[in-house]
PDB file of N, CA and C in Angstrom:
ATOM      1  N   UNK A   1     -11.229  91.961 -63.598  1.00  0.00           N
ATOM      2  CA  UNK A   1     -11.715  90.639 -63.269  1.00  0.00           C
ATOM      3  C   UNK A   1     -11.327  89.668 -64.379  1.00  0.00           C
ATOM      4  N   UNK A   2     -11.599  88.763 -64.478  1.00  0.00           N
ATOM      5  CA  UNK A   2     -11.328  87.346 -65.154  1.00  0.00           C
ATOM      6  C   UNK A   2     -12.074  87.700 -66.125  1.00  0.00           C
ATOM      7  N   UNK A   3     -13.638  88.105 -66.584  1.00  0.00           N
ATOM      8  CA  UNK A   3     -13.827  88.495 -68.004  1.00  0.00           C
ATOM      9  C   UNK A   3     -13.384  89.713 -68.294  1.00  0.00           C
ATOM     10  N   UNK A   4     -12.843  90.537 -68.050  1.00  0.00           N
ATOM     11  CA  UNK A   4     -11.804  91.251 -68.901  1.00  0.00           C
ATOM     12  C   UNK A   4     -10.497  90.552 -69.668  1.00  0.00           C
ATOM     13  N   UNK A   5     -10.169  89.788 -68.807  1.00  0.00           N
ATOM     14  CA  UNK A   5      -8.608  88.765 -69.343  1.00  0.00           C
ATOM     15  C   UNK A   5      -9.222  88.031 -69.924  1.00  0.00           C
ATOM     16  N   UNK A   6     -10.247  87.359 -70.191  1.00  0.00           N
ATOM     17  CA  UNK A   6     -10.717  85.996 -70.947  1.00  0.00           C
ATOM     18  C   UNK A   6     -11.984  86.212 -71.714  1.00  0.00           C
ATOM     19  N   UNK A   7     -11.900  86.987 -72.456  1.00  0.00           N
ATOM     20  CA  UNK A   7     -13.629  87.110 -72.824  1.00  0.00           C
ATOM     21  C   UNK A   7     -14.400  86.408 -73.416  1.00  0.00           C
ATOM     22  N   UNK A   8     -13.195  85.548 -74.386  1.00  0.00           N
ATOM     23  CA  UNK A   8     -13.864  84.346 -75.032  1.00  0.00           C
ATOM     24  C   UNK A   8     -14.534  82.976 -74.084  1.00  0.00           C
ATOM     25  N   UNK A   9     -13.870  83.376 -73.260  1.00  0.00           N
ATOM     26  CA  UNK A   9     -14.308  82.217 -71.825  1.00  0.00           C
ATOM     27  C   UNK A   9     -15.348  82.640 -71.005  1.00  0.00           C
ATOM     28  N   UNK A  10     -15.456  83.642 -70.502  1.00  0.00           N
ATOM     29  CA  UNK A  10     -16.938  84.695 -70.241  1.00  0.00           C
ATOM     30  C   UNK A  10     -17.291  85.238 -70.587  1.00  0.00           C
ATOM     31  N   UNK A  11     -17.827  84.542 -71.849  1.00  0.00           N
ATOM     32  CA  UNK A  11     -18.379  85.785 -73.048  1.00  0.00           C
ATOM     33  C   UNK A  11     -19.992  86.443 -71.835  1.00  0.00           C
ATOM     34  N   UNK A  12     -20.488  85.322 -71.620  1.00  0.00           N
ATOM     35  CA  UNK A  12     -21.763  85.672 -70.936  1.00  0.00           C
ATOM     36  C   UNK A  12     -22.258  85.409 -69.446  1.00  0.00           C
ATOM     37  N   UNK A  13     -21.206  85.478 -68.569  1.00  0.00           N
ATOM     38  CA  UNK A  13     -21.310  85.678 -67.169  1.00  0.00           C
ATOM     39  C   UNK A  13     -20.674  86.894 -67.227  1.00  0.00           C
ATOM     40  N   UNK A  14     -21.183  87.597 -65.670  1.00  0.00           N
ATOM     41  CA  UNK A  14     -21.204  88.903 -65.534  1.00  0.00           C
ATOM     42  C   UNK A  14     -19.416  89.039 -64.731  1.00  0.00           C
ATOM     43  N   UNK A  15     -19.204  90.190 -64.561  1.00  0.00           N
ATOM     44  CA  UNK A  15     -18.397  90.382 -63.481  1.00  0.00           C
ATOM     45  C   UNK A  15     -18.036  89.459 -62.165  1.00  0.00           C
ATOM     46  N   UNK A  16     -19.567  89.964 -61.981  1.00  0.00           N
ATOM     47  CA  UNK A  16     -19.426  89.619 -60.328  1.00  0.00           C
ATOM     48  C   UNK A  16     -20.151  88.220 -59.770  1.00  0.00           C
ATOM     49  N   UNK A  17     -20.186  87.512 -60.939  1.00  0.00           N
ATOM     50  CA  UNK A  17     -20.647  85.897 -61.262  1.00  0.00           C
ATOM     51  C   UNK A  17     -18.864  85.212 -61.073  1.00  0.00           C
ATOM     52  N   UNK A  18     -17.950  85.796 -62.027  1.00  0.00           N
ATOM     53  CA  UNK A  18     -16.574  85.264 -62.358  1.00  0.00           C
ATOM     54  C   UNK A  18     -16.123  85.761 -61.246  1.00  0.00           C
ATOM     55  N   UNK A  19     -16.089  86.430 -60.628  1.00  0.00           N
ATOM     56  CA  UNK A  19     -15.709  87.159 -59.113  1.00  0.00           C
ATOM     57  C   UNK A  19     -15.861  86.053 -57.947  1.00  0.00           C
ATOM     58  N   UNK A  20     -17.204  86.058 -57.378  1.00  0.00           N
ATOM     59  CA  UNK A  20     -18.002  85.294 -57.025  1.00  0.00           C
ATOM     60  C   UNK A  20     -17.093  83.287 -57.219  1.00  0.00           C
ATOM     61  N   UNK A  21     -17.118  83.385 -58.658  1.00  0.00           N
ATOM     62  CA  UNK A  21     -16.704  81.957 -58.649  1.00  0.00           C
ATOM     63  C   UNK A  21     -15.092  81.935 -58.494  1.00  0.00           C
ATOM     64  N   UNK A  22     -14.044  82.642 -58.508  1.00  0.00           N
ATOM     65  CA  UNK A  22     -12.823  82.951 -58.303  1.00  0.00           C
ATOM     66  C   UNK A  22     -12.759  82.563 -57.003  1.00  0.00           C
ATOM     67  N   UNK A  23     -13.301  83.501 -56.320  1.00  0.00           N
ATOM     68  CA  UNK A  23     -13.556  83.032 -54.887  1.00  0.00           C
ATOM     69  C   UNK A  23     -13.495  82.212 -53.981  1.00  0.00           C
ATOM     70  N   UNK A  24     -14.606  81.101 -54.413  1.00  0.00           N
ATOM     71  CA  UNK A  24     -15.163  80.214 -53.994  1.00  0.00           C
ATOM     72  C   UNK A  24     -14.285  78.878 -54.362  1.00  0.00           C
ATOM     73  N   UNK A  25     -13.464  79.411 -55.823  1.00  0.00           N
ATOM     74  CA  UNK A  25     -12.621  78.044 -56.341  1.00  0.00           C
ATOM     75  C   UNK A  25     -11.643  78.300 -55.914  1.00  0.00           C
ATOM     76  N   UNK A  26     -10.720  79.397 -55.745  1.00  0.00           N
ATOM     77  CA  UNK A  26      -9.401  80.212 -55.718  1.00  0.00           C
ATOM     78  C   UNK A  26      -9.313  80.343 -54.081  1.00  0.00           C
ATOM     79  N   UNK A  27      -9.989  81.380 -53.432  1.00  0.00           N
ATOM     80  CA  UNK A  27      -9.590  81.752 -52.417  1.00  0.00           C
ATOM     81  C   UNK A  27      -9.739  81.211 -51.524  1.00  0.00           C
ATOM     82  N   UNK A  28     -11.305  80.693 -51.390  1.00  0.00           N
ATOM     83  CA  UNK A  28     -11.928  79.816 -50.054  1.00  0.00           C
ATOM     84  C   UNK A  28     -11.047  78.430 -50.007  1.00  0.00           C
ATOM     85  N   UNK A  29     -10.151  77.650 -50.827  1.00  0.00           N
ATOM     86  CA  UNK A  29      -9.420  76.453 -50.412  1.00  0.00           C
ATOM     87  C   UNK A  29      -8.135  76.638 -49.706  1.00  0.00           C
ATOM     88  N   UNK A  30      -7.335  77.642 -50.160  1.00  0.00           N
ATOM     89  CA  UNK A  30      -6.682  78.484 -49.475  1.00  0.00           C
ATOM     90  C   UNK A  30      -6.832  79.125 -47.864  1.00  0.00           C
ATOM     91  N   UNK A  31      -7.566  79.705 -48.022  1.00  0.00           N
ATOM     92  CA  UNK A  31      -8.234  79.840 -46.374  1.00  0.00           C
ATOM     93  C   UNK A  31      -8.139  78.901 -45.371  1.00  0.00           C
ATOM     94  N   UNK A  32      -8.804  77.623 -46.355  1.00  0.00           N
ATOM     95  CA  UNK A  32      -8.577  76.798 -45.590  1.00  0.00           C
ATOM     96  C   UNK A  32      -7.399  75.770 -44.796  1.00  0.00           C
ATOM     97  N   UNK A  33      -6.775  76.082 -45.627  1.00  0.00           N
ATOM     98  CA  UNK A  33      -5.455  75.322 -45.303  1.00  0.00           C
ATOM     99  C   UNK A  33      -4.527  75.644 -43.450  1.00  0.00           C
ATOM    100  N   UNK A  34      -4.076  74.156 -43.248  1.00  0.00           N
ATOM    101  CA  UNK A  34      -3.941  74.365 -41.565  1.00  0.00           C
ATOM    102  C   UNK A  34      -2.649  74.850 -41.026  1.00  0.00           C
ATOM    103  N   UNK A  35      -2.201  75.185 -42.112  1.00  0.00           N
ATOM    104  CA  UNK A  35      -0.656  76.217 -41.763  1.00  0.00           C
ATOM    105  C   UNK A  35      -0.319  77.548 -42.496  1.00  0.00           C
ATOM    106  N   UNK A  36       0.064  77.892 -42.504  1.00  0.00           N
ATOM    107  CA  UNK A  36       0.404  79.700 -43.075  1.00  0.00           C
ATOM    108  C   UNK A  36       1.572  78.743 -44.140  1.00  0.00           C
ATOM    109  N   UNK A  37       2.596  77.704 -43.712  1.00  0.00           N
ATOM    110  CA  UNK A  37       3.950  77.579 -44.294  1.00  0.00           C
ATOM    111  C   UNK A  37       3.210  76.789 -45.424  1.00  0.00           C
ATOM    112  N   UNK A  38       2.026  76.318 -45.757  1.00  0.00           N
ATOM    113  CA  UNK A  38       1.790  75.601 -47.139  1.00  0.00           C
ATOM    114  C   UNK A  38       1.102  77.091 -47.736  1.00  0.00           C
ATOM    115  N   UNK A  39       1.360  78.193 -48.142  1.00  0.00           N
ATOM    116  CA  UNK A  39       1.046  79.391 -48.674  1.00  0.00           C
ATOM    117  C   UNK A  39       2.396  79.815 -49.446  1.00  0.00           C
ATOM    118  N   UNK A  40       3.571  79.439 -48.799  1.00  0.00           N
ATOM    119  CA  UNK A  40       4.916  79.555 -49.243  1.00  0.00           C
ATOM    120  C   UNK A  40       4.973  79.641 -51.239  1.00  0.00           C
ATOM    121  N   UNK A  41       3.939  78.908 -51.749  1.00  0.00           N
ATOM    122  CA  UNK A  41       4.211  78.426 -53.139  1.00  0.00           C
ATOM    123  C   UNK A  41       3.399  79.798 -53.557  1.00  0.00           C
ATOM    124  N   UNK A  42       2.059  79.791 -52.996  1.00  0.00           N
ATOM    125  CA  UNK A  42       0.922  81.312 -53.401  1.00  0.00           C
ATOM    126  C   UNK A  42       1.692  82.272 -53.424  1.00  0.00           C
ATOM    127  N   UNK A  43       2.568  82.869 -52.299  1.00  0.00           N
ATOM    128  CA  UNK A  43       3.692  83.914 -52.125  1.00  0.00           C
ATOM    129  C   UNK A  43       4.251  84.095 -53.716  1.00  0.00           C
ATOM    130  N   UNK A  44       4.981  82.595 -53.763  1.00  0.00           N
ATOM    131  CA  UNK A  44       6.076  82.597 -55.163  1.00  0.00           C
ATOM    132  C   UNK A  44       5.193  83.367 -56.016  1.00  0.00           C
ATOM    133  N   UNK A  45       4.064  82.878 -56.396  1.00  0.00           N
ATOM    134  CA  UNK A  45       3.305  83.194 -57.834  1.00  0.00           C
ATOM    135  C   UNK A  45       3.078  84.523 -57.308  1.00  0.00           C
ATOM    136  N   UNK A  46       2.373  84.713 -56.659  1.00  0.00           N
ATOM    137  CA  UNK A  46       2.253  86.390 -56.232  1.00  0.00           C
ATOM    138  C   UNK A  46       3.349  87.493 -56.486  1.00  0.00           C
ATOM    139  N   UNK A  47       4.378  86.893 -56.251  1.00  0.00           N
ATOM    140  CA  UNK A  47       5.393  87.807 -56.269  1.00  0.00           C
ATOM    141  C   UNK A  47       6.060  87.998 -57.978  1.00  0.00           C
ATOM    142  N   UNK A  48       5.855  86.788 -58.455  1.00  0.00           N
ATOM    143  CA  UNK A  48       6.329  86.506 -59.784  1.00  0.00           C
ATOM    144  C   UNK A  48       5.393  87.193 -61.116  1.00  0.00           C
ATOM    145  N   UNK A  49       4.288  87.130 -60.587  1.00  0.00           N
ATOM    146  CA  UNK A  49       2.753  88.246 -61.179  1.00  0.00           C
ATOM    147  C   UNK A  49       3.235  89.731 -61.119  1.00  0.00           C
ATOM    148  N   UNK A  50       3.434  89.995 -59.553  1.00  0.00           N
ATOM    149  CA  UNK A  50       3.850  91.382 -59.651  1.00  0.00           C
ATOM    150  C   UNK A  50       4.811  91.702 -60.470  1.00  0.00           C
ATOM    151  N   UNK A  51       5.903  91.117 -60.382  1.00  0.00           N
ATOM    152  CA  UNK A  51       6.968  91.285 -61.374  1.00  0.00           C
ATOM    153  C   UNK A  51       6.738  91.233 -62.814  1.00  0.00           C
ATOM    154  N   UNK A  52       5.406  90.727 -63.151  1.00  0.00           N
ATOM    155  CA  UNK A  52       5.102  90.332 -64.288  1.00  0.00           C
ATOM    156  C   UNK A  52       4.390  91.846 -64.924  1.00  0.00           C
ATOM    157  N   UNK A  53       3.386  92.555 -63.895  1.00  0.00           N
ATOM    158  CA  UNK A  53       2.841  93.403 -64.196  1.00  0.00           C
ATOM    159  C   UNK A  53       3.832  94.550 -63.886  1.00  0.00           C
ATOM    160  N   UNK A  54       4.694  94.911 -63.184  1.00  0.00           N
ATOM    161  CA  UNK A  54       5.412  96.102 -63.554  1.00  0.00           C
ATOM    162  C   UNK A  54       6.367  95.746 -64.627  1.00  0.00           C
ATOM    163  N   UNK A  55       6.498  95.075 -65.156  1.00  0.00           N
ATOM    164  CA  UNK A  55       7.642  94.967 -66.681  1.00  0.00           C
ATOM    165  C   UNK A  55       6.483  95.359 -67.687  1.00  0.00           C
ATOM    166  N   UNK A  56       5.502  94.670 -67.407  1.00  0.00           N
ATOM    167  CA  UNK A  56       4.158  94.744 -68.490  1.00  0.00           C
ATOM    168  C   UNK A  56       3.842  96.491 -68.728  1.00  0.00           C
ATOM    169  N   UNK A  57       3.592  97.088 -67.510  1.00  0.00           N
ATOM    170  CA  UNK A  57       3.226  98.533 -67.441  1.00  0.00           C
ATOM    171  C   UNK A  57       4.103  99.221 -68.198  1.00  0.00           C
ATOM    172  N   UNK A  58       5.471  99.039 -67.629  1.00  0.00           N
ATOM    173  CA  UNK A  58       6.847  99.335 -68.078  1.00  0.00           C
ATOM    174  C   UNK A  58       7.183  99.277 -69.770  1.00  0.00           C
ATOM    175  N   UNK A  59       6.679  97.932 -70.289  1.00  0.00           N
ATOM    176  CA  UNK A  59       7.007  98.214 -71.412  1.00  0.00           C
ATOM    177  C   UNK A  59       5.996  99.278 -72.565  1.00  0.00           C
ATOM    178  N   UNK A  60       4.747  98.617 -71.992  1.00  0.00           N
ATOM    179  CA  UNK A  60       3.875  99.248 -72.358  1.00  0.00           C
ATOM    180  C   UNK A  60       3.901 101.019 -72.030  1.00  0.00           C
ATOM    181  N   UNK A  61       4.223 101.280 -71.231  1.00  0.00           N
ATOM    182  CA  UNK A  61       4.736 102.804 -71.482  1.00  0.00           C
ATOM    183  C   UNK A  61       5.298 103.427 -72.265  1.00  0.00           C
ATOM    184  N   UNK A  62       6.844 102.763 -72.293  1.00  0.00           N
ATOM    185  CA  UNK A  62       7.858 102.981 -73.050  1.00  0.00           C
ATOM    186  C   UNK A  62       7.194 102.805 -74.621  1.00  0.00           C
ATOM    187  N   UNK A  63       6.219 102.431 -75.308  1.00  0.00           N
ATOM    188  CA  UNK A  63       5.934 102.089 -76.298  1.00  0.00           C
ATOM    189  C   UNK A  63       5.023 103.237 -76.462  1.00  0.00           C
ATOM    190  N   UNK A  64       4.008 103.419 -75.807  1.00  0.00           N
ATOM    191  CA  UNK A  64       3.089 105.283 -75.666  1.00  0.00           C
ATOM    192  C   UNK A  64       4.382 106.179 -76.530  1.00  0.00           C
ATOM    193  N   UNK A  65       5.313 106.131 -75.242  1.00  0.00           N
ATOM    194  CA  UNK A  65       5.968 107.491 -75.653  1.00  0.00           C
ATOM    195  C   UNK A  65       6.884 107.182 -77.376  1.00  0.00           C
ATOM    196  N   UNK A  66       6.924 106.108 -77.362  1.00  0.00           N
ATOM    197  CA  UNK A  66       7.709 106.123 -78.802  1.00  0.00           C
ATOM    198  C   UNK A  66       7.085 106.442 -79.844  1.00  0.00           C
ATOM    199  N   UNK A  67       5.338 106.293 -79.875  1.00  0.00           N
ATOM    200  CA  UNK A  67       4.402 106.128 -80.762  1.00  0.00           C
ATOM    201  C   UNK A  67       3.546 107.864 -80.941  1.00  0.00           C
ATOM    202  N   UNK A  68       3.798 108.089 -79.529  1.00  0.00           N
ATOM    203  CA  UNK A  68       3.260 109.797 -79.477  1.00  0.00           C
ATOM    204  C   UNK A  68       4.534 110.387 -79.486  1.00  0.00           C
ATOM    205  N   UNK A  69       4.394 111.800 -79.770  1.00  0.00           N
ATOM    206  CA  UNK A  69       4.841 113.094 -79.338  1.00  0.00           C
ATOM    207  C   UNK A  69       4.373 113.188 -78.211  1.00  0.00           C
ATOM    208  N   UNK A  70       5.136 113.500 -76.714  1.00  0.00           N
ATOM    209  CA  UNK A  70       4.981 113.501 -75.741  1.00  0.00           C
ATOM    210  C   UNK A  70       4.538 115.225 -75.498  1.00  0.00           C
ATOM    211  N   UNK A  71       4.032 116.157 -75.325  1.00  0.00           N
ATOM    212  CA  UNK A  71       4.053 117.343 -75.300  1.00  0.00           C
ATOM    213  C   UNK A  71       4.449 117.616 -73.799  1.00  0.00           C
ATOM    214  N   UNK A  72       5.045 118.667 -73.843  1.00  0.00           N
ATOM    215  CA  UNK A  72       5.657 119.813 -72.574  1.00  0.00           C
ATOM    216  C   UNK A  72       4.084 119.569 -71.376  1.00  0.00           C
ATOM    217  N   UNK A  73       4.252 119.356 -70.604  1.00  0.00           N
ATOM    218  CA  UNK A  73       3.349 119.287 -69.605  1.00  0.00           C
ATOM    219  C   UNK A  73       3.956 119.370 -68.015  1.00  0.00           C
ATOM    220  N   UNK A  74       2.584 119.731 -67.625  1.00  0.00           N
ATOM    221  CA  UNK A  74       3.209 120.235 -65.974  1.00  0.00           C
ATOM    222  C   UNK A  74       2.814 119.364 -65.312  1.00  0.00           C
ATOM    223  N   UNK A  75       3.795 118.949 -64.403  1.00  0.00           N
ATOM    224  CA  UNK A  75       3.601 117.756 -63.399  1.00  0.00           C
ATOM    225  C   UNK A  75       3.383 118.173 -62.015  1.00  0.00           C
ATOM    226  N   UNK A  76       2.146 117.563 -61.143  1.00  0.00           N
ATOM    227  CA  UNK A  76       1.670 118.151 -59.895  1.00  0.00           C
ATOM    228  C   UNK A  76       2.221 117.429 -59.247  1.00  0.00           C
ATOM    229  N   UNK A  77       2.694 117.008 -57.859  1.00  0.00           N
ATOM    230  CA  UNK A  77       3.355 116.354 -56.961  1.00  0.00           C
ATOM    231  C   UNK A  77       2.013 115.921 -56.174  1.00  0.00           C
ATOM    232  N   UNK A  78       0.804 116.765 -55.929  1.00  0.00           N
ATOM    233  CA  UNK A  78      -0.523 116.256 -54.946  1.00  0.00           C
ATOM    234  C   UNK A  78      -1.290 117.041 -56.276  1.00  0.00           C
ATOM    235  N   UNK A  79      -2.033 116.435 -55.947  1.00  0.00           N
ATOM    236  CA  UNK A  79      -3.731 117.101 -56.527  1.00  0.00           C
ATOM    237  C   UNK A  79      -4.715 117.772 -55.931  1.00  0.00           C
ATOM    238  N   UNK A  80      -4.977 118.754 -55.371  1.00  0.00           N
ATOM    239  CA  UNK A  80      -5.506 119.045 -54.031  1.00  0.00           C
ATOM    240  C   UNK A  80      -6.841 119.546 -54.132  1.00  0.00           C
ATOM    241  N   UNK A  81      -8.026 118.399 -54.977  1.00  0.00           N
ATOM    242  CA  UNK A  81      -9.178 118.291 -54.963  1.00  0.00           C
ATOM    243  C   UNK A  81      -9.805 117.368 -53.959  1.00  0.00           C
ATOM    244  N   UNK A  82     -10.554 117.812 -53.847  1.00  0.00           N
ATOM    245  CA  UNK A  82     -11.718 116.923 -52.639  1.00  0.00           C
ATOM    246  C   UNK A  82     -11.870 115.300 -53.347  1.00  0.00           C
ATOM    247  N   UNK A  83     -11.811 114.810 -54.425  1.00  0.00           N
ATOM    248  CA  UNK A  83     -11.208 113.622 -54.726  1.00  0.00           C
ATOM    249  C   UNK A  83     -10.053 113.007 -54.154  1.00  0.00           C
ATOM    250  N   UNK A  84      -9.640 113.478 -53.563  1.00  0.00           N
ATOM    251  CA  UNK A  84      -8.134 113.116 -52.669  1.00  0.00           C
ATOM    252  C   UNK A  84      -8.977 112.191 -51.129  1.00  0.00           C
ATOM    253  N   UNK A  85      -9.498 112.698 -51.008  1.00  0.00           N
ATOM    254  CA  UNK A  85     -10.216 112.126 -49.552  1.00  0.00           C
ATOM    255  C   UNK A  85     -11.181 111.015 -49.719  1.00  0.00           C
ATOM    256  N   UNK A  86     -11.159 110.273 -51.124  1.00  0.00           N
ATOM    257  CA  UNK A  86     -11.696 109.031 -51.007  1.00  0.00           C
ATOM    258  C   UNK A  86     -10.536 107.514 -50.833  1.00  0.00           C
ATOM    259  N   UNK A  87      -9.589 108.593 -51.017  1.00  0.00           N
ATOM    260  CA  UNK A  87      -8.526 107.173 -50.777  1.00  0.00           C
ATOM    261  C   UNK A  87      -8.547 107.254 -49.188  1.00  0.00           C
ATOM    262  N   UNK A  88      -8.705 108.048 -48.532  1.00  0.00           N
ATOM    263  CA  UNK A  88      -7.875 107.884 -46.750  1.00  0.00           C
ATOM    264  C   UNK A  88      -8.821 106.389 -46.689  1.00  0.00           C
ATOM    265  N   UNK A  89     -10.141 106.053 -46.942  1.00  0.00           N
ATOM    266  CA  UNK A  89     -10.367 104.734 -46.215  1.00  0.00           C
ATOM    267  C   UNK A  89      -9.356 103.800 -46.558  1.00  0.00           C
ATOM    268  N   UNK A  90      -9.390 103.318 -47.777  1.00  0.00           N
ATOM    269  CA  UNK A  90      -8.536 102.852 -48.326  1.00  0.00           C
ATOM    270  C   UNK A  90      -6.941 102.807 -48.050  1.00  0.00           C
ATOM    271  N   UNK A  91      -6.480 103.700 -47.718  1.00  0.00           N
ATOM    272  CA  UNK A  91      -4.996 103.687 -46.698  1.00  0.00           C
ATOM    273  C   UNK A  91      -5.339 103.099 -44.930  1.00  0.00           C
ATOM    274  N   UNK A  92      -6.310 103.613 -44.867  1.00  0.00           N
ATOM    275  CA  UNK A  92      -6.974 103.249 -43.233  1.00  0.00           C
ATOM    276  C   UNK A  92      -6.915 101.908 -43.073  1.00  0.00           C
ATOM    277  N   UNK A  93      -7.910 101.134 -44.208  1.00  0.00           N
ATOM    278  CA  UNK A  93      -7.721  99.958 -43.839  1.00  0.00           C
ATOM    279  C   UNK A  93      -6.643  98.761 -43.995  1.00  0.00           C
ATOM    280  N   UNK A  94      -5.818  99.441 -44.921  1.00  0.00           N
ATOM    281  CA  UNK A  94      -4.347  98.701 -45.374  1.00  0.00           C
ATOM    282  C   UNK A  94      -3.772  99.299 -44.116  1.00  0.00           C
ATOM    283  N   UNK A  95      -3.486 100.092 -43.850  1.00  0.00           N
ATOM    284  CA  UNK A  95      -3.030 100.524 -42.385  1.00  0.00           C
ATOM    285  C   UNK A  95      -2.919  99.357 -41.366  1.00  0.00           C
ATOM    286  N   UNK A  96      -4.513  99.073 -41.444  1.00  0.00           N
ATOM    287  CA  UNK A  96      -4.687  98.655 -39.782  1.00  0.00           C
ATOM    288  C   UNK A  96      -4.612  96.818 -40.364  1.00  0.00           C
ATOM    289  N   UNK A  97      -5.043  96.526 -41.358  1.00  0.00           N
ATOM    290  CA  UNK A  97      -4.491  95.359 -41.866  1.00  0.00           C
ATOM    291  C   UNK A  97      -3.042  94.743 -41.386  1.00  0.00           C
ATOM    292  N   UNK A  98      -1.812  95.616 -42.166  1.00  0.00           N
ATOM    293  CA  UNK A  98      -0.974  95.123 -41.865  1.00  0.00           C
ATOM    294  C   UNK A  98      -0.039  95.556 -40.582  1.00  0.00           C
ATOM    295  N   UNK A  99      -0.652  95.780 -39.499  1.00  0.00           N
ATOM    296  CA  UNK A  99      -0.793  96.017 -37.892  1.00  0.00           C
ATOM    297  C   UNK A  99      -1.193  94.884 -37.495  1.00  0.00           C
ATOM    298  N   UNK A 100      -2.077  93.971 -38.152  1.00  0.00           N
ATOM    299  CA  UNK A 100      -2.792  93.030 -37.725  1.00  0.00           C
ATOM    300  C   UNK A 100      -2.166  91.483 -38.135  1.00  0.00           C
ATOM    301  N   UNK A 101      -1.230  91.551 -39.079  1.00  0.00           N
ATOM    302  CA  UNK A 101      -0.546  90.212 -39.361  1.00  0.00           C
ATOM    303  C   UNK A 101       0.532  89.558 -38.300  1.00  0.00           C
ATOM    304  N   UNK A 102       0.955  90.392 -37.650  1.00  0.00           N
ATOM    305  CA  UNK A 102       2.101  89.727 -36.788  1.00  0.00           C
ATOM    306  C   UNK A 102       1.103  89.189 -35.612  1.00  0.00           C
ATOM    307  N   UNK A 103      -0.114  89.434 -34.494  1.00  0.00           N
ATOM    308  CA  UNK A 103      -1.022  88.908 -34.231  1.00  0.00           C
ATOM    309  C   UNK A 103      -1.605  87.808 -34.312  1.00  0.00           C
ATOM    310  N   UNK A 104      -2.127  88.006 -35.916  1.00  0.00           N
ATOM    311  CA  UNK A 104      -2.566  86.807 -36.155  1.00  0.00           C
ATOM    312  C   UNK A 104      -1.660  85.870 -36.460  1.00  0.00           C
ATOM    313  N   UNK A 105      -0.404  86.198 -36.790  1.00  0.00           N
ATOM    314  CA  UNK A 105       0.771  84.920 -37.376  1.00  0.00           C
ATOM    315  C   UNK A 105       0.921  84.217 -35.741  1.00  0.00           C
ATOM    316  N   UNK A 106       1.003  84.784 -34.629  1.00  0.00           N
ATOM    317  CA  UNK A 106       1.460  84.183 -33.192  1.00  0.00           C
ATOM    318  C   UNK A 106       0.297  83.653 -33.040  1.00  0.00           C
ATOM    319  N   UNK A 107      -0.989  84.197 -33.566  1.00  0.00           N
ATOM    320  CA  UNK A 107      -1.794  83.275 -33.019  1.00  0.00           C
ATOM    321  C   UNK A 107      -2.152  81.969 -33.828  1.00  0.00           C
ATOM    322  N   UNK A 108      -1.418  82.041 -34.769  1.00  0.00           N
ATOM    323  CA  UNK A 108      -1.874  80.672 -35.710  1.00  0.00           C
ATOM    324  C   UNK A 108      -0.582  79.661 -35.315  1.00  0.00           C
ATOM    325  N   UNK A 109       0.763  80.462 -34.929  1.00  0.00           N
ATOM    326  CA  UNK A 109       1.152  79.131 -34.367  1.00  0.00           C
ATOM    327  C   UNK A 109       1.464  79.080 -32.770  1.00  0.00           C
ATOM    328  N   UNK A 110       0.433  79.295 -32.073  1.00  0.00           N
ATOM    329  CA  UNK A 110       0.086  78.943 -30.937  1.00  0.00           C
ATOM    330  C   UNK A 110      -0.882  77.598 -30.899  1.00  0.00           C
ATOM    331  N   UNK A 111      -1.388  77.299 -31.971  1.00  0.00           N
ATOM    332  CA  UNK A 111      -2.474  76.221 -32.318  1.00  0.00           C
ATOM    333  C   UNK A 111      -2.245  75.037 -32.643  1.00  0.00           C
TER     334      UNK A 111
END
């Protein structure tokens, strides 16, 4: 959340106060907007973030292994604990989510 990235800025609101107000400032004006094609700019930054955070991960990896001794270790391909079965909702509903955008895109410009 936003007080993890800013702490000097939320030193003393909670989580789900900065959550909550993200929301309400960030997302809900957005929502509102009366075309999908004024989102075109949100896309850019979205996409430019992501890119931002896999170089970030990326370097930051590469810096682990320079700083450790990496030791010989065995790599599993699945994990096959009963912890595995809390993601299916989580795939379920990204699933049926993006099933659901071409729908709603015809129906927003039917309007």
């Amino acid at each position: 959340s936003l007080a993890v990235l800013l702490p000097g800025l939320f030193r003393q609101a909670s989580a789900n106060v900065v959550t909550a107000v993200a929301g309400v400032f960030l997302v809900w004006p957005l929502c509102c907007l009366r075309s999908m094609s004024s989102l075109h700019h949100t896309s850019m930054i979205a996409f430019f973030l992501a890119l931002f955070l896999v170089s970030a991960v990326s370097i930051r990896a590469l810096e682990y292994l320079a700083e450790e001794e990496v030791e010989h270790c065995e790599w599993q391909l699945v994990n096959w604990s009963s912890d595995i079965f809390s993601a299916v909702p989580l795939f379920s509903f990204c699933f049926i989510c993006h099933l659901n955008v071409i729908p709603f895109y015809r129906e927003c410009l039917s309007e």
